[in-house]
PDB file of N, CA and C in Angstrom:
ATOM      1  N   UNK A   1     -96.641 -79.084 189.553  1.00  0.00           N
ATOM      2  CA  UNK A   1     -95.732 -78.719 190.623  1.00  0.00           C
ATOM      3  C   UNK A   1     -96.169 -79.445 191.899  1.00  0.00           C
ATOM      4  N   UNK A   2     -95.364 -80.053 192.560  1.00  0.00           N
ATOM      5  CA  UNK A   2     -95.284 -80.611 193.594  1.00  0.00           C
ATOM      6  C   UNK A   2     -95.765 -79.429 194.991  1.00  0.00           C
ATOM      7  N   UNK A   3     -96.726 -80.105 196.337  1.00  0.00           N
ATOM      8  CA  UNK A   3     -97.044 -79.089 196.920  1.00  0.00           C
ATOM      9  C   UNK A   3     -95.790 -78.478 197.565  1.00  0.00           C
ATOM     10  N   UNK A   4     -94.566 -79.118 198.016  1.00  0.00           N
ATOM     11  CA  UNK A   4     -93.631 -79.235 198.559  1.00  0.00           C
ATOM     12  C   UNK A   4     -92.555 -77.936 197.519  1.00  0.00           C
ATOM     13  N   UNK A   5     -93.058 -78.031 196.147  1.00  0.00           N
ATOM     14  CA  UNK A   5     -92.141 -77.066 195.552  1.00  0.00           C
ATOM     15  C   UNK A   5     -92.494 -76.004 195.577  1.00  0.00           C
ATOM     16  N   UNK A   6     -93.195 -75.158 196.270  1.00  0.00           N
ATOM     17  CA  UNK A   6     -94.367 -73.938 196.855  1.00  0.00           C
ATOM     18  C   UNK A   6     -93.515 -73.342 198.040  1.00  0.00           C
ATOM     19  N   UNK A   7     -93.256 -74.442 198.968  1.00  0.00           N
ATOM     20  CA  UNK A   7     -92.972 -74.116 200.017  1.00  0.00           C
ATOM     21  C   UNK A   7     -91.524 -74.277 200.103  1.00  0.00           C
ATOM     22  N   UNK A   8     -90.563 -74.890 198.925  1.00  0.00           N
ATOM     23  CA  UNK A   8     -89.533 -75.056 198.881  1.00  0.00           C
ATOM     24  C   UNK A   8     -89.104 -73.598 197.946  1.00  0.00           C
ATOM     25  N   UNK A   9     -89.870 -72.926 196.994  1.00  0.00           N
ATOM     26  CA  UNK A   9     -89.439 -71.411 196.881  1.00  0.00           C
ATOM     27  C   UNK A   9     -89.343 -70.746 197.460  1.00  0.00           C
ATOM     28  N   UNK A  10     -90.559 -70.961 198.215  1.00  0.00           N
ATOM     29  CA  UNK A  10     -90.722 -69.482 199.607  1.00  0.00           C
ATOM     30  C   UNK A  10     -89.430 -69.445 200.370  1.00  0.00           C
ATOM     31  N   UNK A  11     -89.235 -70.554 200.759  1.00  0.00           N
ATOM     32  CA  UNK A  11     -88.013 -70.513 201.716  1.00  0.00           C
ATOM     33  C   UNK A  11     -86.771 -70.479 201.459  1.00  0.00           C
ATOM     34  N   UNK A  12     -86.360 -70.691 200.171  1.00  0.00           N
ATOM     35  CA  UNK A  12     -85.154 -70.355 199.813  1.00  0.00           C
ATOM     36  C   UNK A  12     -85.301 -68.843 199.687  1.00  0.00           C
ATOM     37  N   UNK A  13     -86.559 -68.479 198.904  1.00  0.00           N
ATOM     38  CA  UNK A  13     -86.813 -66.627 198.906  1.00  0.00           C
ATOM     39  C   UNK A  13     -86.070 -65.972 199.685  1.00  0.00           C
ATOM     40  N   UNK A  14     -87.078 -66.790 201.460  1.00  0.00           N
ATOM     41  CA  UNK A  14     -86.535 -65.896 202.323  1.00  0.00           C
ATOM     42  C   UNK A  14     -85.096 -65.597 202.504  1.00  0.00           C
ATOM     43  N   UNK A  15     -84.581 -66.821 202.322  1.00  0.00           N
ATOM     44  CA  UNK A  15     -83.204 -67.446 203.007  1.00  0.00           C
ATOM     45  C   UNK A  15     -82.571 -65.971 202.212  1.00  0.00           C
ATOM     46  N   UNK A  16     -82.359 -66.406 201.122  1.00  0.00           N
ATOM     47  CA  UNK A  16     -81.890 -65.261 199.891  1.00  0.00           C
ATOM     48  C   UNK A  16     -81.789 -63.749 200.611  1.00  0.00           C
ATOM     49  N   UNK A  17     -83.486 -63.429 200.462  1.00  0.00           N
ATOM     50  CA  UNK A  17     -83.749 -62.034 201.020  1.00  0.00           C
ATOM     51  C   UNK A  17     -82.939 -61.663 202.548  1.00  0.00           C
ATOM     52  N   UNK A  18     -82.788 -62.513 203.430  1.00  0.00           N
ATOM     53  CA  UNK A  18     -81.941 -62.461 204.557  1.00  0.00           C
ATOM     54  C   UNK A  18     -80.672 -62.202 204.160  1.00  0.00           C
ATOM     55  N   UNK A  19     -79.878 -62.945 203.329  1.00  0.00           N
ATOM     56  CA  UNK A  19     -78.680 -62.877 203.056  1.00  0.00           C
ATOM     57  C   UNK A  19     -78.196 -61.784 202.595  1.00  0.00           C
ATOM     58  N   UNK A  20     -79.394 -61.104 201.772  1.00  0.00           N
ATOM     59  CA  UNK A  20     -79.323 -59.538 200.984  1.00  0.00           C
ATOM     60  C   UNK A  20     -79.427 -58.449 202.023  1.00  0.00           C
ATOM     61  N   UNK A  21     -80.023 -58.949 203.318  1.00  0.00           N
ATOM     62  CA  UNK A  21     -80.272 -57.695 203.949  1.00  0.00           C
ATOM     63  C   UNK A  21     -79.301 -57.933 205.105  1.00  0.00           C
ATOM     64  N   UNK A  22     -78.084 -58.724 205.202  1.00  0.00           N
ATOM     65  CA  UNK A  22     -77.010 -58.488 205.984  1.00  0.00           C
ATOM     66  C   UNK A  22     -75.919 -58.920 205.157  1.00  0.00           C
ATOM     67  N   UNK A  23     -76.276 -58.237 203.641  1.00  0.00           N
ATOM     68  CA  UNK A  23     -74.830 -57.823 202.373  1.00  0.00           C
ATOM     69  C   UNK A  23     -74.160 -58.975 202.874  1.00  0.00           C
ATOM     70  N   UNK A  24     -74.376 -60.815 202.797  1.00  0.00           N
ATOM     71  CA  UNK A  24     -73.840 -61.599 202.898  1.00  0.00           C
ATOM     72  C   UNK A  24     -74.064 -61.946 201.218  1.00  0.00           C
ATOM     73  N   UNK A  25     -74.780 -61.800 200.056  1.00  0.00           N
ATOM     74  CA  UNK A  25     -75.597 -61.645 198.788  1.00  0.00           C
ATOM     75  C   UNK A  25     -75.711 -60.309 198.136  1.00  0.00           C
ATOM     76  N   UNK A  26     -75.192 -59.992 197.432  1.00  0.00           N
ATOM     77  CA  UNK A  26     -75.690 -58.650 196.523  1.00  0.00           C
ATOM     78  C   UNK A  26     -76.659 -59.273 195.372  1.00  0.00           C
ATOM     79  N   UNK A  27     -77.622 -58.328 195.374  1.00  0.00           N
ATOM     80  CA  UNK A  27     -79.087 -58.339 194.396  1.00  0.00           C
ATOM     81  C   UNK A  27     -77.939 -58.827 192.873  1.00  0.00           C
ATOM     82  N   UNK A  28     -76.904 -58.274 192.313  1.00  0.00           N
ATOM     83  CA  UNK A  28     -76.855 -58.787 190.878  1.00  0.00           C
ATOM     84  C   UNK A  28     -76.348 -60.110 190.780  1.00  0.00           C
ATOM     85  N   UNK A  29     -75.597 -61.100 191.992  1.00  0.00           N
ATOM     86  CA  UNK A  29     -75.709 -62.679 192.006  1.00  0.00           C
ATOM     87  C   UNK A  29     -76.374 -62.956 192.613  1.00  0.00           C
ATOM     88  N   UNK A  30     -77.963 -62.518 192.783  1.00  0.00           N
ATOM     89  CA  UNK A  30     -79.061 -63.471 193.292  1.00  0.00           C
ATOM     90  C   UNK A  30     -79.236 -65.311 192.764  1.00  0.00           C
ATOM     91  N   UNK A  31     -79.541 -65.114 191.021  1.00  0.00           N
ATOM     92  CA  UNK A  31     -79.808 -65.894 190.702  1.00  0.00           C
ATOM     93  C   UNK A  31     -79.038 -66.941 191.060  1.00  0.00           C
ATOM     94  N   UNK A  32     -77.332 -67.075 191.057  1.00  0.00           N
ATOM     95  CA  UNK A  32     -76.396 -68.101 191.611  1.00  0.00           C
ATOM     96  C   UNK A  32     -76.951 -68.228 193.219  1.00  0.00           C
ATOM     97  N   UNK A  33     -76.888 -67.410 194.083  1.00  0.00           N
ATOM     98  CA  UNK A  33     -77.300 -68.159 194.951  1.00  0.00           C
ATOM     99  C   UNK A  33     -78.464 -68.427 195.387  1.00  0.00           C
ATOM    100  N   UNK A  34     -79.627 -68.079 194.854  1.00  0.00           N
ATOM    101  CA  UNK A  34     -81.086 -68.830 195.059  1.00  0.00           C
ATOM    102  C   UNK A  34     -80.850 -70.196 194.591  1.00  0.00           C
ATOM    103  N   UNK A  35     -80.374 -70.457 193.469  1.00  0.00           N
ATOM    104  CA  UNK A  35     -80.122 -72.156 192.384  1.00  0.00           C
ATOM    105  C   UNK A  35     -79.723 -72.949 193.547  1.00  0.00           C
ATOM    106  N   UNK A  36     -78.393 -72.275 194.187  1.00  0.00           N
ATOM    107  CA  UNK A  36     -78.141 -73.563 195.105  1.00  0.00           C
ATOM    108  C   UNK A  36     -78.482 -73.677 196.558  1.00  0.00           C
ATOM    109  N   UNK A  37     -79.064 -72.655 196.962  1.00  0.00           N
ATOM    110  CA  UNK A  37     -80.146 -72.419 197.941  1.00  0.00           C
ATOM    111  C   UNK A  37     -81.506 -73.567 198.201  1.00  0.00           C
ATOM    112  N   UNK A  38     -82.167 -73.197 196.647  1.00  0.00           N
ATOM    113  CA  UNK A  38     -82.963 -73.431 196.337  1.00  0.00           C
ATOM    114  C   UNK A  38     -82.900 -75.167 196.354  1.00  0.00           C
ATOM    115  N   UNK A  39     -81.883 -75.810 195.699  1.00  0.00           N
ATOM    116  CA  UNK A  39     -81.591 -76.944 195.309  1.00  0.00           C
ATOM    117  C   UNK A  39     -81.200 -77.884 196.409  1.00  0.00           C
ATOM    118  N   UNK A  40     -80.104 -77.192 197.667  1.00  0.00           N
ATOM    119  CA  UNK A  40     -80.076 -77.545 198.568  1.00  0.00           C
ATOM    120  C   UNK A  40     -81.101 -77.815 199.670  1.00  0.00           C
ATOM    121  N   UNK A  41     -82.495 -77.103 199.570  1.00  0.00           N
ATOM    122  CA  UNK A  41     -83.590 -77.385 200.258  1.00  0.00           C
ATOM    123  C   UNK A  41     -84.215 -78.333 199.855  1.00  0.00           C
ATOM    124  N   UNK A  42     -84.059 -78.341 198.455  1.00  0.00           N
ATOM    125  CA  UNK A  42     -84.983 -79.778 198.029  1.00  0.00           C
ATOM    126  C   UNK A  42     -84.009 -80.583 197.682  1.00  0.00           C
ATOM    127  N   UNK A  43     -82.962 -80.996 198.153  1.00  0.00           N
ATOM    128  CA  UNK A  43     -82.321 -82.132 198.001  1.00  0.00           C
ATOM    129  C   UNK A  43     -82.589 -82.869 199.464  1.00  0.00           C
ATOM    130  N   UNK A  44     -82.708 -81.438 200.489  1.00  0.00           N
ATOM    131  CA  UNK A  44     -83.192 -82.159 201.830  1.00  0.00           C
ATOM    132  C   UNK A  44     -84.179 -82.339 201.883  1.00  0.00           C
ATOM    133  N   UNK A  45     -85.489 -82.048 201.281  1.00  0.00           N
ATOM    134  CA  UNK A  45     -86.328 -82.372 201.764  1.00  0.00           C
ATOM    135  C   UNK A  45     -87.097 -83.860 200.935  1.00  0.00           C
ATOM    136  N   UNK A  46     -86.276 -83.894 199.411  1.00  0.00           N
ATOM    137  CA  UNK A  46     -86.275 -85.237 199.216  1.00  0.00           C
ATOM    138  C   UNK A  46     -85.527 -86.134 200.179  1.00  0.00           C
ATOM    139  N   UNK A  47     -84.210 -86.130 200.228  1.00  0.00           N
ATOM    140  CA  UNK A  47     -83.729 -86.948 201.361  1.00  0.00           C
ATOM    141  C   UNK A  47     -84.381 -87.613 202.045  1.00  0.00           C
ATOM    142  N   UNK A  48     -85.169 -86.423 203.120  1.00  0.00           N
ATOM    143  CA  UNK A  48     -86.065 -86.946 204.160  1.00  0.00           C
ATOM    144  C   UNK A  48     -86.932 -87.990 203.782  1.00  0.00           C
ATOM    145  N   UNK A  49     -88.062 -87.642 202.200  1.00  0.00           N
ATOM    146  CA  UNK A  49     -89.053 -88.319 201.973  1.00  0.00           C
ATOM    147  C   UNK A  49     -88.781 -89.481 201.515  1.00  0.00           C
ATOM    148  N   UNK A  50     -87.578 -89.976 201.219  1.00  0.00           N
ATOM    149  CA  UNK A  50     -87.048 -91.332 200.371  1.00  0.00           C
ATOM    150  C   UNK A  50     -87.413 -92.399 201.008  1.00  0.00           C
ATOM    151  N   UNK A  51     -87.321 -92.548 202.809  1.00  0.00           N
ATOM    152  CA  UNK A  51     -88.212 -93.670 203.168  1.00  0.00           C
ATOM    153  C   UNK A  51     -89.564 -93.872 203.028  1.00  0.00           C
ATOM    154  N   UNK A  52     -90.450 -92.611 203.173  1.00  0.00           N
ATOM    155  CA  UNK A  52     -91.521 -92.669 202.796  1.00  0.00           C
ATOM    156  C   UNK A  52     -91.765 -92.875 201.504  1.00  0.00           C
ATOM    157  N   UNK A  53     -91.402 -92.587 200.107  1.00  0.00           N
ATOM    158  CA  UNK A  53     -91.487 -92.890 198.900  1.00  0.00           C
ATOM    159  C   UNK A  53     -91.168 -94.346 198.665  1.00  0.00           C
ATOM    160  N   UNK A  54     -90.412 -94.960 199.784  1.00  0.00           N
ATOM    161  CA  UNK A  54     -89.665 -96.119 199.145  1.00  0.00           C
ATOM    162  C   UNK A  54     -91.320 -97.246 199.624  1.00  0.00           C
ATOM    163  N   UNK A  55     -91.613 -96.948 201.010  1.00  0.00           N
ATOM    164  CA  UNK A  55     -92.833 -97.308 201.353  1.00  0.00           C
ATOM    165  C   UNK A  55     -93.672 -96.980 200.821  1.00  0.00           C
ATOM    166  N   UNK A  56     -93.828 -96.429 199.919  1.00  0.00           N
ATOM    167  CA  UNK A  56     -95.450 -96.033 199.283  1.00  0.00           C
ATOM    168  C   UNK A  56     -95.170 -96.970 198.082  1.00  0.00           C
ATOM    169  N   UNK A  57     -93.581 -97.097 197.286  1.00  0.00           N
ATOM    170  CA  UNK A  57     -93.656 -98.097 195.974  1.00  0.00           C
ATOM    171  C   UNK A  57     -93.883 -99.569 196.203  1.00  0.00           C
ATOM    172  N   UNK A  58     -92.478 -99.947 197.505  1.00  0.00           N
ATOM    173  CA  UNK A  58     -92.237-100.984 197.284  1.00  0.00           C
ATOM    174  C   UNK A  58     -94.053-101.779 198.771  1.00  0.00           C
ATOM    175  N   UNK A  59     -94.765-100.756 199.064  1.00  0.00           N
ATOM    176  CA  UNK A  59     -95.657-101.164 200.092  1.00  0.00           C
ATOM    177  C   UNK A  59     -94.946-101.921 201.391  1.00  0.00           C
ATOM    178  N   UNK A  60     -95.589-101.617 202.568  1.00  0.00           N
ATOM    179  CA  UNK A  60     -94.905-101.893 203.749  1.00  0.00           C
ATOM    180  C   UNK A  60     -94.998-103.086 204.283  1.00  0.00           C
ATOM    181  N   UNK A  61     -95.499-104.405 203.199  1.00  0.00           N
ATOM    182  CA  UNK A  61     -94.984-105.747 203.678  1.00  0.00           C
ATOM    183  C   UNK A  61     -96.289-106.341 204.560  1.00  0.00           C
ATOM    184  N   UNK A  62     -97.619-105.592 204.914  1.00  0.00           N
ATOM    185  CA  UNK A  62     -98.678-105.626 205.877  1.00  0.00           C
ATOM    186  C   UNK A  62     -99.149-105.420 204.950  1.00  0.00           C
ATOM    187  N   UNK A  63    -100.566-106.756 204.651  1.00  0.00           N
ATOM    188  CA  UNK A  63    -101.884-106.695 204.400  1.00  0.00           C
ATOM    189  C   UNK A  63    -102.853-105.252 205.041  1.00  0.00           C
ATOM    190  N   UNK A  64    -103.533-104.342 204.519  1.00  0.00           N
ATOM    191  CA  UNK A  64    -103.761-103.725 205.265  1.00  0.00           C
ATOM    192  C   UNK A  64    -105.208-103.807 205.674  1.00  0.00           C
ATOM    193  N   UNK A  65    -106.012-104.080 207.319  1.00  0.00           N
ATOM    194  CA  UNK A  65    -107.107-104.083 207.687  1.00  0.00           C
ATOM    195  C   UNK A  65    -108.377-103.089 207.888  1.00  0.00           C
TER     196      UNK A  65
END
């Protein structure tokens, strides 16, 4: 598991648990909306990392000193 997928449960958790406690979510379709909760956080937070991933494969073109 990725460290990022730790912190990408927790926070959909919360998100979830918020939603339950202003009945925007009832507890028996949790699972539907944690999935895309859940999925939607780590689609952003890959997003974000794609320049950095792209720099770590393709290396940033600098010899490094």
């Amino acid at each position: 598991m990725h460290p990022d997928d730790e912190i990408i449960l927790r926070a959909a958790k919360e998100i979830v648990v918020k939603f339950i406690e202003l009945q925007r979510v009832s507890p028996t379709n949790f699972e539907e909306h944690f999935r895309r909760i859940y999925y939607a956080l780590k689609n952003t937070v890959l997003e974000g990392r794609i320049e950095d991933l792209q720099k770590e494969i393709l290396g940033s073109g600098k010899p490094d000193d």
